[in-house]
Protein backbone atom coordinates (compact mmCIF):
# COMPACT_ATOMS: atom_id res chain seq x y z
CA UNK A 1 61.51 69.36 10.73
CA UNK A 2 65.40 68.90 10.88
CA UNK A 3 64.68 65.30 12.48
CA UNK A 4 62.45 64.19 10.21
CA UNK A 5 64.76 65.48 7.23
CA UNK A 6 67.13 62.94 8.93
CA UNK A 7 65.31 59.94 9.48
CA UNK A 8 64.28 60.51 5.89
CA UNK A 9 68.09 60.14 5.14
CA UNK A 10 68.15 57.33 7.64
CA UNK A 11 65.36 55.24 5.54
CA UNK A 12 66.65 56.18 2.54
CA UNK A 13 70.50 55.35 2.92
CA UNK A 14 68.99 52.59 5.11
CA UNK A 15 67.04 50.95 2.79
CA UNK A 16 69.89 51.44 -0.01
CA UNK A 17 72.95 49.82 2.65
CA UNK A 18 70.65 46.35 3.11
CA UNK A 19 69.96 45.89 -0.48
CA UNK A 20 73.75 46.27 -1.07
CA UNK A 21 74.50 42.54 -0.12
CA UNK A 22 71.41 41.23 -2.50
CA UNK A 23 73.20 42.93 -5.75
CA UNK A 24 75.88 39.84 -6.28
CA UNK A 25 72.49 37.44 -6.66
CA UNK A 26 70.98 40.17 -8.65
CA UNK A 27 67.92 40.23 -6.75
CA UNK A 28 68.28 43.73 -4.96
CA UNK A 29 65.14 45.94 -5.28
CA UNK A 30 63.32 49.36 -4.33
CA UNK A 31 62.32 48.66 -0.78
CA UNK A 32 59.46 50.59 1.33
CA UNK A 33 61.80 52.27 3.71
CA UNK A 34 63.49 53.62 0.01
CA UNK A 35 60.58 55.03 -1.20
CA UNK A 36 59.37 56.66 2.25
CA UNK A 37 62.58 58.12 2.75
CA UNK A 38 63.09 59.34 -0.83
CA UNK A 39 59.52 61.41 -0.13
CA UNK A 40 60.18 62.31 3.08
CA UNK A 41 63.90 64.06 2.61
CA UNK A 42 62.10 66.23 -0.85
CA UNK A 43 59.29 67.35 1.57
CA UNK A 44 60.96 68.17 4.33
CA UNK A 45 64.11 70.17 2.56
CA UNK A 46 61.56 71.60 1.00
CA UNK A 47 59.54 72.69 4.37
CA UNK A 48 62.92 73.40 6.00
CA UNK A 49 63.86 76.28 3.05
CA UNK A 50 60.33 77.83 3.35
CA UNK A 51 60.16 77.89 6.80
CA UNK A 52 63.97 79.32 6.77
CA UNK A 53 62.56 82.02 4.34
CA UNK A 54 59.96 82.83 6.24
CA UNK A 55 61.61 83.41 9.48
CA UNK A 56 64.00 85.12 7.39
CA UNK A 57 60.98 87.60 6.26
CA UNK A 58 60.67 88.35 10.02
CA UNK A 59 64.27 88.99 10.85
CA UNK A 60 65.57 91.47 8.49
CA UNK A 61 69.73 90.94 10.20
CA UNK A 62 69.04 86.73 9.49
CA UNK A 63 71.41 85.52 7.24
CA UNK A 64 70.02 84.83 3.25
CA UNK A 65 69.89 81.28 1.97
CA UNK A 66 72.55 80.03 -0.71
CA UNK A 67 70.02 79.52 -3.12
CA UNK A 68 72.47 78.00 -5.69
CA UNK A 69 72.90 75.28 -2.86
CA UNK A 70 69.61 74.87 -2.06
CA UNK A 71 68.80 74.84 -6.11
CA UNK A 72 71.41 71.50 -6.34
CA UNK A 73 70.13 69.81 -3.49
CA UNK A 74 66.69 70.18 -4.67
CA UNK A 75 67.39 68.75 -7.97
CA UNK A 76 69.96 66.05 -6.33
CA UNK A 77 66.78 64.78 -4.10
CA UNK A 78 64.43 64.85 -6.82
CA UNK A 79 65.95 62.81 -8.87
CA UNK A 80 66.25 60.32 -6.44
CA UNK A 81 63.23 60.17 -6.12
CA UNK A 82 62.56 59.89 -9.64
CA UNK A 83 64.71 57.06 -9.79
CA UNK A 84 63.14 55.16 -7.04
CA UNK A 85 59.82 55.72 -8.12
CA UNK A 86 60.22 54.61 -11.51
CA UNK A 87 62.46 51.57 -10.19
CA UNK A 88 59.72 50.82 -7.50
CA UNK A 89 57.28 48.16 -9.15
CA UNK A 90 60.40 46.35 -10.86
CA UNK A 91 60.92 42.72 -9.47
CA UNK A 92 64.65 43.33 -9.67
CA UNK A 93 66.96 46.34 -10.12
CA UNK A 94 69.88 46.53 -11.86
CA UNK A 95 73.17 47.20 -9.72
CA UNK A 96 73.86 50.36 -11.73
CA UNK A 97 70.60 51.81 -10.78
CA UNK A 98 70.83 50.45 -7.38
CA UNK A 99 74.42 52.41 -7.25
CA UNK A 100 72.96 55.82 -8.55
CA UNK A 101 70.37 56.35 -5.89
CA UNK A 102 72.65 55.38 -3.13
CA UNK A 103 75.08 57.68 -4.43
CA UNK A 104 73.38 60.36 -5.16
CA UNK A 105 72.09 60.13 -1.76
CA UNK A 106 75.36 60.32 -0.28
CA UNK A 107 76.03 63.62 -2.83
CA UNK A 108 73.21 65.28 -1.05
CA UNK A 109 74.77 64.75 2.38
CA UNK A 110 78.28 65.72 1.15
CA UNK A 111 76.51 69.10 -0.66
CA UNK A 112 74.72 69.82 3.21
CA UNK A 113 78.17 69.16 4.81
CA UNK A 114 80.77 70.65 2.87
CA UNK A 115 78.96 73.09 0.92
């Protein structure tokens, strides 16, 4: 679950790096790999704190969840992909835009790191 939390990351941050050179034209836009990775990091942070809480239910010494952390990262990730998804259909994207989901992306892997 882990590594598919990551190549959701990878698509995601992917997808935001390539359409970083098409914002000087203005023609950068929501691409698939954006949109697939924007789903697939919610789902599988979300899988990855259930199935944490559940093996946590079987082990009563395992270590409890931060769930302050996992509260922020949840919200961080969703509204990426709220942004994307509204954004998605758009011809063109403005740069702010375009900046926000790429760095709010990189806010979710600073909160996993450093947090």
């Amino acid at each position: 679950m882990l590594v598919l939390h990551f190549v959701g990351l990878a698509s995601l941050l992917g997808g935001f790096l390539v359409q970083i050179k098409a914002l000087k034209p203005g023609t950068a836009k929501i691409i698939p790999a954006m949109i697939h990775g924007a789903w697939t990091m919610l789902v599988t942070g979300l899988l990855l704190v259930g199935l944490r809480e559940w093996m946590s239910a079987l082990d009563p010494n395992a270590a409890e969840l931060d769930n302050i952390k996992i509260a922020v990262k949840s919200i961080v990730v969703t509204l990426v992909v709220v942004f994307v998804m509204i954004n998605r259909k758009k011809e063109t994207v403005k740069s702010s835009t375009l900046a926000l989901i790429g760095g709010l992306t990189l806010l979710n892997v600073v909160l996993a790191v450093f947090w």
